[in-house]
N, C-alpha and C. Protein backbone atom coordinates (compact mmCIF):
# COMPACT_ATOMS: atom_id res chain seq x y z
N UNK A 1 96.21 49.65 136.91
CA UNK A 1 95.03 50.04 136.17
C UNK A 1 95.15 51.48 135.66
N UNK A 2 95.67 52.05 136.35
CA UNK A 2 96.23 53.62 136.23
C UNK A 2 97.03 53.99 135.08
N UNK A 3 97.86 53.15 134.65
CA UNK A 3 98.77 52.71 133.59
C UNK A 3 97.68 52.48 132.20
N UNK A 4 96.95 51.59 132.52
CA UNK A 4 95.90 51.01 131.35
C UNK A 4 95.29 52.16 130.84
N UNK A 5 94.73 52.72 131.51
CA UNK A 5 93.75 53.52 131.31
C UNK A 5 94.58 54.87 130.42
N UNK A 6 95.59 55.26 130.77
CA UNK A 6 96.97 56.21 130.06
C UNK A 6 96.98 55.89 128.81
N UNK A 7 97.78 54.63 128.92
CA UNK A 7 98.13 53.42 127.67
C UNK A 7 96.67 54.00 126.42
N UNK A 8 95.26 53.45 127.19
CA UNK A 8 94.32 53.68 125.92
C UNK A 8 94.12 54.65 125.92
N UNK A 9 94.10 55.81 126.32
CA UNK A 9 93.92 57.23 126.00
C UNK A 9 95.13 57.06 124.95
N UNK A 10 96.55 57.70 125.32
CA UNK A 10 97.30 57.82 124.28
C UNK A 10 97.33 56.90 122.57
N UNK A 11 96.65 55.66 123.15
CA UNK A 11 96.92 54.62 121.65
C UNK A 11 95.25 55.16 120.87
N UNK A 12 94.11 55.71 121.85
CA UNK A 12 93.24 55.78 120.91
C UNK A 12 93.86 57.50 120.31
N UNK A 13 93.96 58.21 120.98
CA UNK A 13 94.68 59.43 120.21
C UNK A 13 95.29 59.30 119.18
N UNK A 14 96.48 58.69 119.35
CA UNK A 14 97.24 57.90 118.55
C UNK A 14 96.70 57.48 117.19
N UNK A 15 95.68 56.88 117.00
CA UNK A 15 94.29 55.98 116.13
C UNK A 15 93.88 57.01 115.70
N UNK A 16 93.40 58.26 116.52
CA UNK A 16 92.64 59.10 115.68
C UNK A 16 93.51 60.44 114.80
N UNK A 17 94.93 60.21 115.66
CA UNK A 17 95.59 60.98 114.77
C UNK A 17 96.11 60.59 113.54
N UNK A 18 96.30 59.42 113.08
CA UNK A 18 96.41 58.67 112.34
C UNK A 18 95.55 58.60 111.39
N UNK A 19 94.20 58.40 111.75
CA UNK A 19 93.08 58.76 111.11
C UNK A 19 92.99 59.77 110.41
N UNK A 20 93.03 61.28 110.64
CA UNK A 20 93.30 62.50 110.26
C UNK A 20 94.10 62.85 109.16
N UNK A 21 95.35 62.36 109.82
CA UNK A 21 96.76 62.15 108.56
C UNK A 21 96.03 61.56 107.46
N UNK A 22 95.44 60.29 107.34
CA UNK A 22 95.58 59.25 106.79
C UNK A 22 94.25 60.51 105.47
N UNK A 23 93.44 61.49 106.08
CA UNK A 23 92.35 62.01 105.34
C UNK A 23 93.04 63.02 105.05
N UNK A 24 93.93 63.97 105.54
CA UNK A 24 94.87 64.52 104.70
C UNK A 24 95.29 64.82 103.70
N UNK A 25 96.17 63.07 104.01
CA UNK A 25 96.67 62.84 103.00
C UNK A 25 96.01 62.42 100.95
N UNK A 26 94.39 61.68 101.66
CA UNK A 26 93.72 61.47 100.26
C UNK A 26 93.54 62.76 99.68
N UNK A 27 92.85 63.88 100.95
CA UNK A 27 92.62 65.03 100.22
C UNK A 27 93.59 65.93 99.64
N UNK A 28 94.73 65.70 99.65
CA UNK A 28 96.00 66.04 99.27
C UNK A 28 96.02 65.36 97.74
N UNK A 29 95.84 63.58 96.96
CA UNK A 29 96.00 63.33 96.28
C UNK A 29 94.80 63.83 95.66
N UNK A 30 93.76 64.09 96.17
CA UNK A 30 92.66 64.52 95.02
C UNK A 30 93.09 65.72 94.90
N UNK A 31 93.17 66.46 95.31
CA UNK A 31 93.88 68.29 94.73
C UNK A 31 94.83 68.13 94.13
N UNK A 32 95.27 66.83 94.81
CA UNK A 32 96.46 67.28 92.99
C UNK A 32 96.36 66.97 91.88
N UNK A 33 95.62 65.78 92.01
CA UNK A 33 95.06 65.23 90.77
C UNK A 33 93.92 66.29 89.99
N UNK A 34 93.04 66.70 90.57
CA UNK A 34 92.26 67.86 90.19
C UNK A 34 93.13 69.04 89.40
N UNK A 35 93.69 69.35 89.92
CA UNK A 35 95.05 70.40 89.39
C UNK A 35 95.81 70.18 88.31
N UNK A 36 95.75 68.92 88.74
CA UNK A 36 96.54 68.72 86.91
C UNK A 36 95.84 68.08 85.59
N UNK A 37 94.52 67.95 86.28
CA UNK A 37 93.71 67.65 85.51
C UNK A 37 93.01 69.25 84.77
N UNK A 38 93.32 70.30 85.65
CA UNK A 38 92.95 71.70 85.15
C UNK A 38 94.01 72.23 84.17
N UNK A 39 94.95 71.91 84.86
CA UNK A 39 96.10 72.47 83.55
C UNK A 39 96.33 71.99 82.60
N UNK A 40 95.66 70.47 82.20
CA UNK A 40 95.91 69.87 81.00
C UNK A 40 94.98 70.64 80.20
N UNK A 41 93.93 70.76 80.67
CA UNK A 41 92.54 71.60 79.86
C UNK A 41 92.56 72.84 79.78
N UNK A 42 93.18 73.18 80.38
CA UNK A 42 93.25 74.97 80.02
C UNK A 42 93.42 75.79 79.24
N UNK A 43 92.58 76.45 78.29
CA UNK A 43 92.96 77.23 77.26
C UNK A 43 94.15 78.11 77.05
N UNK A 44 95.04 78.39 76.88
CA UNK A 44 96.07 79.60 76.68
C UNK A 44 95.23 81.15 76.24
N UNK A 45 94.66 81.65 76.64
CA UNK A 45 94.01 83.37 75.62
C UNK A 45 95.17 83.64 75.36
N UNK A 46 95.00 84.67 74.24
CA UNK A 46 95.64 85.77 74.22
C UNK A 46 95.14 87.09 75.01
N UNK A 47 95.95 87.79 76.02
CA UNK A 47 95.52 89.37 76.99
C UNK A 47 95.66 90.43 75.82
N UNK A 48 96.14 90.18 74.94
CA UNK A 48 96.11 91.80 74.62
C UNK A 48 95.06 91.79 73.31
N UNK A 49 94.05 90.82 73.02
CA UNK A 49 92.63 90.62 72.53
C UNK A 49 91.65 90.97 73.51
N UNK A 50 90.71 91.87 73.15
CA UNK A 50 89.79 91.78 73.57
C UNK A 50 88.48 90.41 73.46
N UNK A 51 88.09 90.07 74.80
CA UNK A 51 87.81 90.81 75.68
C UNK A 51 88.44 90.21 77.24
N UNK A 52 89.50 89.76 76.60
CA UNK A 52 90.74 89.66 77.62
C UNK A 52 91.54 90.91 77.94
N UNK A 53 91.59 91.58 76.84
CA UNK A 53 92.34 92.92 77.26
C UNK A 53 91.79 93.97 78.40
N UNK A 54 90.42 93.59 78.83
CA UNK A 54 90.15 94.33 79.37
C UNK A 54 90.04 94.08 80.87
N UNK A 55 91.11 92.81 81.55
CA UNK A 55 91.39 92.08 82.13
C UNK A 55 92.97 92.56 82.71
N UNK A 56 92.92 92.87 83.84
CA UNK A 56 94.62 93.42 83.99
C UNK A 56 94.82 93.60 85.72
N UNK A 57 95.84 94.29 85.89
CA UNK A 57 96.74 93.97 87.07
C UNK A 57 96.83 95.04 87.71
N UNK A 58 96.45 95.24 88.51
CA UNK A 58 95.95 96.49 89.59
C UNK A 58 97.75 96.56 90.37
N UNK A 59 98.74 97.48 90.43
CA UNK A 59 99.54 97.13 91.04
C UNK A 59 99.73 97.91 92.20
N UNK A 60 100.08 97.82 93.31
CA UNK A 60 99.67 98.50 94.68
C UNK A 60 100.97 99.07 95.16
N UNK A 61 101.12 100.14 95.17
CA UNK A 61 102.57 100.83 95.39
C UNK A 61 103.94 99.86 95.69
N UNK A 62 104.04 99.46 94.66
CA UNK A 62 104.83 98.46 93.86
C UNK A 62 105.07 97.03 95.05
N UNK A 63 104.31 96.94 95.85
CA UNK A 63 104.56 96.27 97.18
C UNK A 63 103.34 94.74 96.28
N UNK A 64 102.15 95.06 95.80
CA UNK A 64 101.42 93.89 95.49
C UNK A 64 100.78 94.62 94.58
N UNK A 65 100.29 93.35 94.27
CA UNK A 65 99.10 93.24 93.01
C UNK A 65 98.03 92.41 92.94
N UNK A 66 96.71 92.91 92.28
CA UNK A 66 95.56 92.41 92.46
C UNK A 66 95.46 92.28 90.62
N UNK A 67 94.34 91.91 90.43
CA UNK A 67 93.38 91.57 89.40
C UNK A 67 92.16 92.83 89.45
N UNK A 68 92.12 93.34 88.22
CA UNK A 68 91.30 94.37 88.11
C UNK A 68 90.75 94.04 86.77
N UNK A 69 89.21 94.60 86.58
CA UNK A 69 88.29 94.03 85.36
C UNK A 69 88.06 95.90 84.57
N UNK A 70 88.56 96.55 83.63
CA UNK A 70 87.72 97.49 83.03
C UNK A 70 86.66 97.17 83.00
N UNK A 71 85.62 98.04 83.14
CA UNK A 71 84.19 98.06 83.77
C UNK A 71 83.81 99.24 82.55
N UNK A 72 84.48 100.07 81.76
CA UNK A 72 84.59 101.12 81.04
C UNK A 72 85.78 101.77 80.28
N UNK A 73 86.07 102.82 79.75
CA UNK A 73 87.18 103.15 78.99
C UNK A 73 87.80 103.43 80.50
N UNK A 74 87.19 104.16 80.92
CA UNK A 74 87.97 105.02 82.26
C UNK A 74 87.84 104.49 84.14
N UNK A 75 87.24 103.23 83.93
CA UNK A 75 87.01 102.68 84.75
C UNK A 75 87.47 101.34 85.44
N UNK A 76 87.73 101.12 86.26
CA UNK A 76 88.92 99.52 86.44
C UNK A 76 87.98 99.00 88.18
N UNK A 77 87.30 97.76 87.89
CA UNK A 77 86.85 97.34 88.99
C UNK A 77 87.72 96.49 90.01
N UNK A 78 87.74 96.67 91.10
CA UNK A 78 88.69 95.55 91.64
C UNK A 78 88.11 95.52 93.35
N UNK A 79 88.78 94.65 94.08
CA UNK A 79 88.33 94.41 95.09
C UNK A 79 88.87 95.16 95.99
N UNK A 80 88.24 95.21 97.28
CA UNK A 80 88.77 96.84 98.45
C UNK A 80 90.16 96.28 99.11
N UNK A 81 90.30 95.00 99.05
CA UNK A 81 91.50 94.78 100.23
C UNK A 81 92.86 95.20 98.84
N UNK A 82 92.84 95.42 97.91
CA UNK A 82 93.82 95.53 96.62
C UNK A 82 94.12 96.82 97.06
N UNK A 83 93.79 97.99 97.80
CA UNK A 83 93.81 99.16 97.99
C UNK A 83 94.07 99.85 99.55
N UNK A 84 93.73 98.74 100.22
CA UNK A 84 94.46 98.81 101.57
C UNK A 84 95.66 98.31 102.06
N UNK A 85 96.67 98.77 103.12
CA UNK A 85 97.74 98.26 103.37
C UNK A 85 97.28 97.82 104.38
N UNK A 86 97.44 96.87 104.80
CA UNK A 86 96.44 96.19 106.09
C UNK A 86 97.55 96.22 107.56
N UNK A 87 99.28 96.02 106.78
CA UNK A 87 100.51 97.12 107.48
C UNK A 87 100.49 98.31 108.55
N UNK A 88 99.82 98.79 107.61
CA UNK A 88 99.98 100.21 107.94
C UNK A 88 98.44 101.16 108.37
N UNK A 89 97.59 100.22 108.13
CA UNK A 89 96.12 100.27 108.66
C UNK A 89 95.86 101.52 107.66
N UNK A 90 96.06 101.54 106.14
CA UNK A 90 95.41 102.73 105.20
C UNK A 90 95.36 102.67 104.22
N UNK A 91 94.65 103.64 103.69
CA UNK A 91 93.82 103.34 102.12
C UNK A 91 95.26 103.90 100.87
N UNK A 92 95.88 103.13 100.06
CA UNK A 92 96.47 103.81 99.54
C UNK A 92 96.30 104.75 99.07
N UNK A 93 96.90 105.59 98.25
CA UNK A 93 96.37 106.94 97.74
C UNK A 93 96.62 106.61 95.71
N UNK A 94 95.60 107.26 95.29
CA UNK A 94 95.53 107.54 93.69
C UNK A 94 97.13 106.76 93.20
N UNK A 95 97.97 107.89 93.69
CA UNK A 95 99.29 108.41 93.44
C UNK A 95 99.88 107.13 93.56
N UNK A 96 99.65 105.85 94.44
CA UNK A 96 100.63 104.71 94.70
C UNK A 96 100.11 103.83 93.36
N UNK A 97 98.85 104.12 92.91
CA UNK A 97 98.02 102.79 92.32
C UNK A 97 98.57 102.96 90.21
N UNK A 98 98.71 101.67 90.02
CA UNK A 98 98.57 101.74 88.40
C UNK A 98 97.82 100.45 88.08
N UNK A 99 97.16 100.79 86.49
CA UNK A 99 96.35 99.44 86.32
C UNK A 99 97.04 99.01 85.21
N UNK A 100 97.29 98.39 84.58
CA UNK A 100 97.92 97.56 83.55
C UNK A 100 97.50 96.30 82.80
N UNK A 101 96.28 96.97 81.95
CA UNK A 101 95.66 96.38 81.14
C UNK A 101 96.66 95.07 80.28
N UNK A 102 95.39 94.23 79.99
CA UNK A 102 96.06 93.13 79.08
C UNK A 102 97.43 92.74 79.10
N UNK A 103 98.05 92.49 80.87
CA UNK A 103 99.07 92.00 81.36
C UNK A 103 98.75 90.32 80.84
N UNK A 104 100.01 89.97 80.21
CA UNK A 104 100.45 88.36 80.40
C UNK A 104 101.76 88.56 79.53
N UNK A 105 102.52 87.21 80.82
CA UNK A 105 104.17 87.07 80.35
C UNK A 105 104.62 88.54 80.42
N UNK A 106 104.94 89.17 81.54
CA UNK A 106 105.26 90.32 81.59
C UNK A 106 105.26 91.49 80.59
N UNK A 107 104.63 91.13 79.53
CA UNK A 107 103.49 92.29 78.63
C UNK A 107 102.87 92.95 79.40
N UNK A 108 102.40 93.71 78.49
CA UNK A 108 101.02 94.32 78.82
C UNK A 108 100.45 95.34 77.71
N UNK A 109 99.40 95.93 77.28
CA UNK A 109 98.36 96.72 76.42
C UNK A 109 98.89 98.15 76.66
N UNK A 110 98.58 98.34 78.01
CA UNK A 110 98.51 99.73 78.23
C UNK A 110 98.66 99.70 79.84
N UNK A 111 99.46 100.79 80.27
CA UNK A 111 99.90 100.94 81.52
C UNK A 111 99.23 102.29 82.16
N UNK A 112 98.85 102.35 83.19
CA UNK A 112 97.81 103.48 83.33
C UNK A 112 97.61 104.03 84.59
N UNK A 113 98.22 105.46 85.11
CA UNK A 113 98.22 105.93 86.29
C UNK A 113 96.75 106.00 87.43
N UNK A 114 96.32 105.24 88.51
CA UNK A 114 94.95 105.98 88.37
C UNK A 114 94.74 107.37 89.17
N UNK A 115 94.25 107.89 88.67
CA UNK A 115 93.46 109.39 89.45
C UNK A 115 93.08 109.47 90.30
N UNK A 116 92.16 108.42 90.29
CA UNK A 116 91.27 108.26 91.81
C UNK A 116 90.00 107.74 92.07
N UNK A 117 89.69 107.30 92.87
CA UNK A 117 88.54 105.44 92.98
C UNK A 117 87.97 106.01 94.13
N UNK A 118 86.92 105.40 93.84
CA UNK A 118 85.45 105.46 95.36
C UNK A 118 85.40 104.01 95.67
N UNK A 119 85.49 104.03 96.85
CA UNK A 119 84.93 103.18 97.65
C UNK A 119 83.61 103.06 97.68
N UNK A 120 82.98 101.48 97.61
CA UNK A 120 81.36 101.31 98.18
C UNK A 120 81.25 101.52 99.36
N UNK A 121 79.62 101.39 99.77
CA UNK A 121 79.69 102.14 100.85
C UNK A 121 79.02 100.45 101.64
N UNK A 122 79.14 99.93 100.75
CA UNK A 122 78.55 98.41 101.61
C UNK A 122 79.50 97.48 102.10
């Protein structure tokens, strides 16, 4: 009986791992299908038109890169983790950062040292 009782533990595990896989796996064919149902529809822009141009590539002491929005002539919005090394537990400095407007296909508009960014305080 000791045996039995093993036996259905492992075969219902078994069942429910199976189960799992088996949801996985659909949610696997719907993302892909979704996905390529996005790239068939997808517009091409042109980046170096506005008001795509004002759309560009935050690059992080040449280690990564984020997505940054001009917000102004002199202004580039982007998100706080684009500016931290999470490595090295610190805020990069001015000096590591460039923004690079109306990047696509390794183009770009205008390439641009920044000076220096505030942090929110929220």
């Amino acid at each position: 009986m000791h045996i039995q009782t093993r036996l259905l533990k492992a075969l219902s595990l078994g069942i429910l791992l199976l189960t799992v896989l088996s949801a996985l796996a659909l949610y696997s064919k719907t993302v892909n299908a979704s996905q390529k149902l996005a790239a068939q529809q997808r517009i091409l822009v042109n980046a170096m038109e506005y008001p795509w141009s004002t759309i560009g590539r935050l690059n992080a002491a040449g280690r990564a890169h984020c997505t940054g929005a001009m917000v102004s002539e002199r202004h580039v919005l982007t998100a706080a983790h684009c500016i931290y090394d999470a490595k090295t537990g610190r805020w990069l400095a001015p000096q590591e950062l460039y923004f690079i407007a109306g990047y696509q296909f390794e183009e770009y508009k205008i390439k641009s040292k920044i000076k220096s960014y505030k942090k929110s305080v929220d």
